[in-house]
N, C-alpha and C. Protein backbone atom coordinates (compact mmCIF):
# COMPACT_ATOMS: atom_id res chain seq x y z
N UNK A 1 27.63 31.70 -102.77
CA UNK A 1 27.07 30.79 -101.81
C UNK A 1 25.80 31.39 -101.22
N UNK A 2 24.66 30.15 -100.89
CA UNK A 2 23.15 31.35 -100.71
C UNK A 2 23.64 31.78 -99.44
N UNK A 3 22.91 32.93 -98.63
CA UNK A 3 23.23 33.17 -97.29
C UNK A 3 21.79 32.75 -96.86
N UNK A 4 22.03 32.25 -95.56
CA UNK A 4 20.89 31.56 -94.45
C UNK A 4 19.31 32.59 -94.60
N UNK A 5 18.52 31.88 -94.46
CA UNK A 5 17.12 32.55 -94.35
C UNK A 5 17.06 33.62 -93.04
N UNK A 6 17.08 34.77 -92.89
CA UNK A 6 16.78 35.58 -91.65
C UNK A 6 15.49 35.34 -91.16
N UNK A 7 14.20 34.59 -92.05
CA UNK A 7 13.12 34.56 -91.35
C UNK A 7 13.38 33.13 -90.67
N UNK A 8 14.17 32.09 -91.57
CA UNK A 8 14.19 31.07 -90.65
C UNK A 8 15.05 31.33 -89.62
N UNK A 9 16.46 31.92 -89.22
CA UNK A 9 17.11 31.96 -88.50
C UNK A 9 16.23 32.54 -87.42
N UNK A 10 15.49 33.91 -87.22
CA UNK A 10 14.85 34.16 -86.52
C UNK A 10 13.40 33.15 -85.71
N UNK A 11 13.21 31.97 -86.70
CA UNK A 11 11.72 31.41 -86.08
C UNK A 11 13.02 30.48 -84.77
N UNK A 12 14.09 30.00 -85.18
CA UNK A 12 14.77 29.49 -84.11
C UNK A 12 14.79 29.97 -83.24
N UNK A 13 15.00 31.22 -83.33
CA UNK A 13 15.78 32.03 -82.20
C UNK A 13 14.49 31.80 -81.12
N UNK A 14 13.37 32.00 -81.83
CA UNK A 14 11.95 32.27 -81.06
C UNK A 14 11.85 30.78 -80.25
N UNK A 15 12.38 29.97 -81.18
CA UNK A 15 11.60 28.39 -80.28
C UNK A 15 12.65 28.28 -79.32
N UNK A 16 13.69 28.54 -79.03
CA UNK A 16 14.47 28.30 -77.88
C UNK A 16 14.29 29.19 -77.26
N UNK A 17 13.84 30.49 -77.26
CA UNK A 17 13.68 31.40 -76.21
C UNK A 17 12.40 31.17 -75.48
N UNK A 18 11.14 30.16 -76.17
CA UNK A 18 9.69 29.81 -76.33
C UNK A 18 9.84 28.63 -75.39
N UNK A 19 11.18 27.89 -75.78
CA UNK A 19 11.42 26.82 -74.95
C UNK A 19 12.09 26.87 -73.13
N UNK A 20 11.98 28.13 -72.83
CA UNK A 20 12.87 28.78 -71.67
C UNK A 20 14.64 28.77 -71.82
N UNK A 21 15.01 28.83 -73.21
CA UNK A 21 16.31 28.85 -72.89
C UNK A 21 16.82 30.14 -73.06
N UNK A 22 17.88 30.64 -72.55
CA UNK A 22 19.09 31.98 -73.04
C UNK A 22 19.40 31.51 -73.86
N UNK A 23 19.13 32.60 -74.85
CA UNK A 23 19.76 32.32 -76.07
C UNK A 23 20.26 33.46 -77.13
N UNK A 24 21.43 33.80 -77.80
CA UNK A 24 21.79 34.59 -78.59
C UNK A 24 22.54 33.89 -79.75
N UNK A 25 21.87 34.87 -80.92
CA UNK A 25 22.26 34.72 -81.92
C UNK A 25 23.30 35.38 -82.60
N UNK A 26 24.63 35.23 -83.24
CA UNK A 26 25.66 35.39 -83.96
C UNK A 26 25.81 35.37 -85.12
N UNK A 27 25.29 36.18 -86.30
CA UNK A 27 25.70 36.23 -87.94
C UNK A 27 27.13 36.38 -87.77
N UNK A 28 28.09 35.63 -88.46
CA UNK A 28 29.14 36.01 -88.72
C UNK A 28 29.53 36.16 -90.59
N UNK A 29 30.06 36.75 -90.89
CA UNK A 29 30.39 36.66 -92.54
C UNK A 29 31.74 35.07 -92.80
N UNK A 30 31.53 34.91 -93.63
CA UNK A 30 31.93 33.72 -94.09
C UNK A 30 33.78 33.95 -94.67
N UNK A 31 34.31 34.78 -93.18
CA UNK A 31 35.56 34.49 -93.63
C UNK A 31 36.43 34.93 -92.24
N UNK A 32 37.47 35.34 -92.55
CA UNK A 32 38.77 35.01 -91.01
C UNK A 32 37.94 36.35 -89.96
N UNK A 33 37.36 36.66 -89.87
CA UNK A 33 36.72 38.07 -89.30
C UNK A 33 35.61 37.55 -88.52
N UNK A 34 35.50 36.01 -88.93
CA UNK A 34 33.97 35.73 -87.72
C UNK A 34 34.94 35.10 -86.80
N UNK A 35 35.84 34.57 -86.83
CA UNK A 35 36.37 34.17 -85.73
C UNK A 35 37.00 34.67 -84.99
N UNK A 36 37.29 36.26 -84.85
CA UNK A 36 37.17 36.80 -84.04
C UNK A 36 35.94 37.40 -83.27
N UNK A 37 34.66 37.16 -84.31
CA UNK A 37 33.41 37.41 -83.19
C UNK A 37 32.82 36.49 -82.76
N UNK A 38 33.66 35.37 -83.36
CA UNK A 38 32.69 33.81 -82.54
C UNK A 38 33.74 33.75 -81.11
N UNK A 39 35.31 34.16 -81.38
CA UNK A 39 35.42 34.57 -79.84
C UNK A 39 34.90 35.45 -78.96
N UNK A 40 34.51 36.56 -79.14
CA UNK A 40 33.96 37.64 -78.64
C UNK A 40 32.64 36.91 -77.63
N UNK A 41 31.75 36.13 -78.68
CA UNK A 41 31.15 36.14 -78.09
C UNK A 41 30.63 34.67 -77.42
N UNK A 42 31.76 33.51 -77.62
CA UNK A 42 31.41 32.74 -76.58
C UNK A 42 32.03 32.80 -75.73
N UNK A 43 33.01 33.87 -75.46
CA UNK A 43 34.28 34.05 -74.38
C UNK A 43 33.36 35.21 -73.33
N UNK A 44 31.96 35.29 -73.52
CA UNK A 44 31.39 36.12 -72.39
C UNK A 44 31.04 36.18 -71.51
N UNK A 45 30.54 34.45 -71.37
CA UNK A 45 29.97 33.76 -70.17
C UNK A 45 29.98 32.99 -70.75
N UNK A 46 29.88 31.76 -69.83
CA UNK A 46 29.57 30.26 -69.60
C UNK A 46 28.16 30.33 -70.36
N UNK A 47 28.64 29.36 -71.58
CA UNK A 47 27.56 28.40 -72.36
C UNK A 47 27.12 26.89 -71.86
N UNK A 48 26.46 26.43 -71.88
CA UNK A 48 25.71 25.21 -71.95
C UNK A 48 25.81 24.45 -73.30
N UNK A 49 25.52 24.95 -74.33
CA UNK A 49 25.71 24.32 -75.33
C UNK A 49 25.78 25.69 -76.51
N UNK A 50 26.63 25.27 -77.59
CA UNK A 50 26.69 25.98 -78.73
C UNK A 50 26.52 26.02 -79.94
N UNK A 51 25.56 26.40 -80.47
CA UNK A 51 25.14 25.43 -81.68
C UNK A 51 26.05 26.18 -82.88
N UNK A 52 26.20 25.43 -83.85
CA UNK A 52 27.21 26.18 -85.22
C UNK A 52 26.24 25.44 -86.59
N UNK A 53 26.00 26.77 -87.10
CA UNK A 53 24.90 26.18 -88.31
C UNK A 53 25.37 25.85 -89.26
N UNK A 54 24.36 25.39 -90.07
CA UNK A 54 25.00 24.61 -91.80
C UNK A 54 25.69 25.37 -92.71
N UNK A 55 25.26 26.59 -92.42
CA UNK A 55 25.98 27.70 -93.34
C UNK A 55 27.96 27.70 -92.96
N UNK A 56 28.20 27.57 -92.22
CA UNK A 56 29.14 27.31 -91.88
C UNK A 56 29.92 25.58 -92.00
N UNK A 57 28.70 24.95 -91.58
CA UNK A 57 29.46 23.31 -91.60
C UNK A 57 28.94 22.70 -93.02
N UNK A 58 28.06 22.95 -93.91
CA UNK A 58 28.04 22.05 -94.94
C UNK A 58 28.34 22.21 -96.14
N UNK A 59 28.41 23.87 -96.31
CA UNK A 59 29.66 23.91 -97.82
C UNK A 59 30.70 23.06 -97.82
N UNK A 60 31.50 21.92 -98.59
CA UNK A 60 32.75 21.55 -98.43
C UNK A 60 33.70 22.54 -98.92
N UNK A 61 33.55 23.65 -99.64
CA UNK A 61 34.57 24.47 -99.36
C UNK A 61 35.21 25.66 -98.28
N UNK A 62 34.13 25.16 -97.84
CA UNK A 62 34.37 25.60 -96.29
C UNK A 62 35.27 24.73 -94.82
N UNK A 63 35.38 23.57 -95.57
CA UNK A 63 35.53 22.88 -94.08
C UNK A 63 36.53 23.65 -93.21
N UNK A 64 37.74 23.95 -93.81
CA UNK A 64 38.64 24.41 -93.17
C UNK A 64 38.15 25.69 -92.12
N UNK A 65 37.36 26.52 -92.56
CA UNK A 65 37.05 27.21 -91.68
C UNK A 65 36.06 27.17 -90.88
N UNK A 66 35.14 26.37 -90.87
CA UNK A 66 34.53 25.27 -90.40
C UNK A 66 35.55 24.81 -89.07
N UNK A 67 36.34 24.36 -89.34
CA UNK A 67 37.30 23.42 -88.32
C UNK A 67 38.06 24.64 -87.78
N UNK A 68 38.00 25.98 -87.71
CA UNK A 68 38.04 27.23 -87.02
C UNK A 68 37.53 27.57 -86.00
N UNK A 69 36.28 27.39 -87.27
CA UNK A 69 35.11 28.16 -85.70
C UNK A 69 34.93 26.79 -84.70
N UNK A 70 35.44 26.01 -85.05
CA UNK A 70 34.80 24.53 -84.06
C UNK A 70 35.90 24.94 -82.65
N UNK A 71 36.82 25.06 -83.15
CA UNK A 71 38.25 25.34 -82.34
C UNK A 71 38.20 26.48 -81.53
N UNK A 72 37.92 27.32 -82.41
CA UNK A 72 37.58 28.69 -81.69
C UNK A 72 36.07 28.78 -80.69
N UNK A 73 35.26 27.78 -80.73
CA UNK A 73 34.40 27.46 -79.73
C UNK A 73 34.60 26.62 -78.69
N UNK A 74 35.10 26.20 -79.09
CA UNK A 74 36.34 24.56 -77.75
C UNK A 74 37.11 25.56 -76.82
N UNK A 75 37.99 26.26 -77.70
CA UNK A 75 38.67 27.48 -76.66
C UNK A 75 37.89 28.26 -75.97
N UNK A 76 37.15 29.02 -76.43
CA UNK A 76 36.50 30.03 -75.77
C UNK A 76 35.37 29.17 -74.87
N UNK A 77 34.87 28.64 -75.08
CA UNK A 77 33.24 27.62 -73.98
C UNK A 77 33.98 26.17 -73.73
N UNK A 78 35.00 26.23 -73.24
CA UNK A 78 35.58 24.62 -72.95
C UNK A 78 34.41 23.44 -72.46
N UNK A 79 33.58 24.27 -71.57
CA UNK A 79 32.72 23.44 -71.00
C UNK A 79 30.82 23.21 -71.94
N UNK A 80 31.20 24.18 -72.89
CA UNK A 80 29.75 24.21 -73.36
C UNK A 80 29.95 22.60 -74.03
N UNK A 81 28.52 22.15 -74.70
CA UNK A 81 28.47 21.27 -75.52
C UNK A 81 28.30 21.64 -77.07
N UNK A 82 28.82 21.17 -78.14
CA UNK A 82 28.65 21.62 -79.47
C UNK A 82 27.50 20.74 -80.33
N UNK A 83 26.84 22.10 -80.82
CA UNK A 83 25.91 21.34 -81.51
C UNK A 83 25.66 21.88 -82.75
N UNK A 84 25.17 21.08 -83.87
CA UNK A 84 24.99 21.32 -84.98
C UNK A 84 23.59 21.34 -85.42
N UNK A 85 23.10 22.17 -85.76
CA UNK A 85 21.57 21.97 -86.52
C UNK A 85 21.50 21.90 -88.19
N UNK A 86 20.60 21.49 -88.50
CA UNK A 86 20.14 21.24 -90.09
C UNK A 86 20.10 22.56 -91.32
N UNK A 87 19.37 23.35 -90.45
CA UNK A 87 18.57 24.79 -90.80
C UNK A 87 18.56 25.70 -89.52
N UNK A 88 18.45 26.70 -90.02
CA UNK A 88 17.92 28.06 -88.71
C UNK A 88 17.04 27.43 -87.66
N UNK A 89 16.44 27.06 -88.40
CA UNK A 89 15.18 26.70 -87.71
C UNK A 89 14.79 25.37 -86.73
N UNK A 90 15.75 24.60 -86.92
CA UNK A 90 16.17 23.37 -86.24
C UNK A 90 16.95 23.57 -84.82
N UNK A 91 17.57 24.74 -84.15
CA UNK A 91 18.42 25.13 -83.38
C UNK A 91 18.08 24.16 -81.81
N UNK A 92 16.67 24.52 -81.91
CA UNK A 92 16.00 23.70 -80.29
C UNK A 92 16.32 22.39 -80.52
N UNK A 93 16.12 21.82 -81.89
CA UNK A 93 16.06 20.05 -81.40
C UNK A 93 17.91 20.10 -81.41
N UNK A 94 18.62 20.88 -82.03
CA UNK A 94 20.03 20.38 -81.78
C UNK A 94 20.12 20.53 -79.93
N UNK A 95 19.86 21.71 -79.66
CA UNK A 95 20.14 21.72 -78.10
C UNK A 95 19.78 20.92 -77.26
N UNK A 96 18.16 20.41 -77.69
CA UNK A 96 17.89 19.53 -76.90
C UNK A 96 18.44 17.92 -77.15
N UNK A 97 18.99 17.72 -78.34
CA UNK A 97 19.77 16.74 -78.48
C UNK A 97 21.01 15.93 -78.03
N UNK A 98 21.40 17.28 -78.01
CA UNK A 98 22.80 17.26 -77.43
C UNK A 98 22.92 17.34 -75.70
N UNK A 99 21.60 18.26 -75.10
CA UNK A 99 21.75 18.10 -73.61
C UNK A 99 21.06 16.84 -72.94
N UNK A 100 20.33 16.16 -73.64
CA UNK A 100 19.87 15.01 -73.37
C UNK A 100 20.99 13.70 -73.99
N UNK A 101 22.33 13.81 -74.32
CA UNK A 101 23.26 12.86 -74.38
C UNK A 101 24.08 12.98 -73.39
């Protein structure tokens, strides 16, 4: 399976931090071991919104763990909002998508 662009993941990181938001980024590896660091680390503080990328949601042989990390972000940020982006690089318009609904 390809793994995500680090230059695109990084131009995201830049436009939401460009955009005034807090923001951190999470590589996890593509198996039962990120969901213990996708708890780790939305269980640290109060999120606003959480975005979960394609690498994770659009393989279909992934869904199942997919429907993990979704769970394991519901638990840990009850109150954040979930959002999905396209690419790395899409991260701002998901946030701003989702906080403007």
């Amino acid at each position: 399976m390809p793994r995500p662009s680090n230059v695109g993941l990084a131009y995201g990181l830049e436009r939401l931090v460009a955009a005034g938001f807090v923001a951190e980024q999470v590589l996890v590896a593509l198996d039962e071991s990120a969901l213990a660091a996708v708890r780790r680390a939305v269980g640290g503080q109060p999120w606003d919104v959480v975005v979960i990328g394609g690498g994770i949601r659009k393989p279909e042989p992934l869904v199942e763990f997919f429907e993990a990390v979704v769970n394991v972000v519901h638990t840990g940020a009850p109150a954040a909002r979930i959002a999905f982006n396209a690419d790395g690089g899409a991260s701002l318009e998901a946030v701003q998508r989702v906080l403007s609904a």
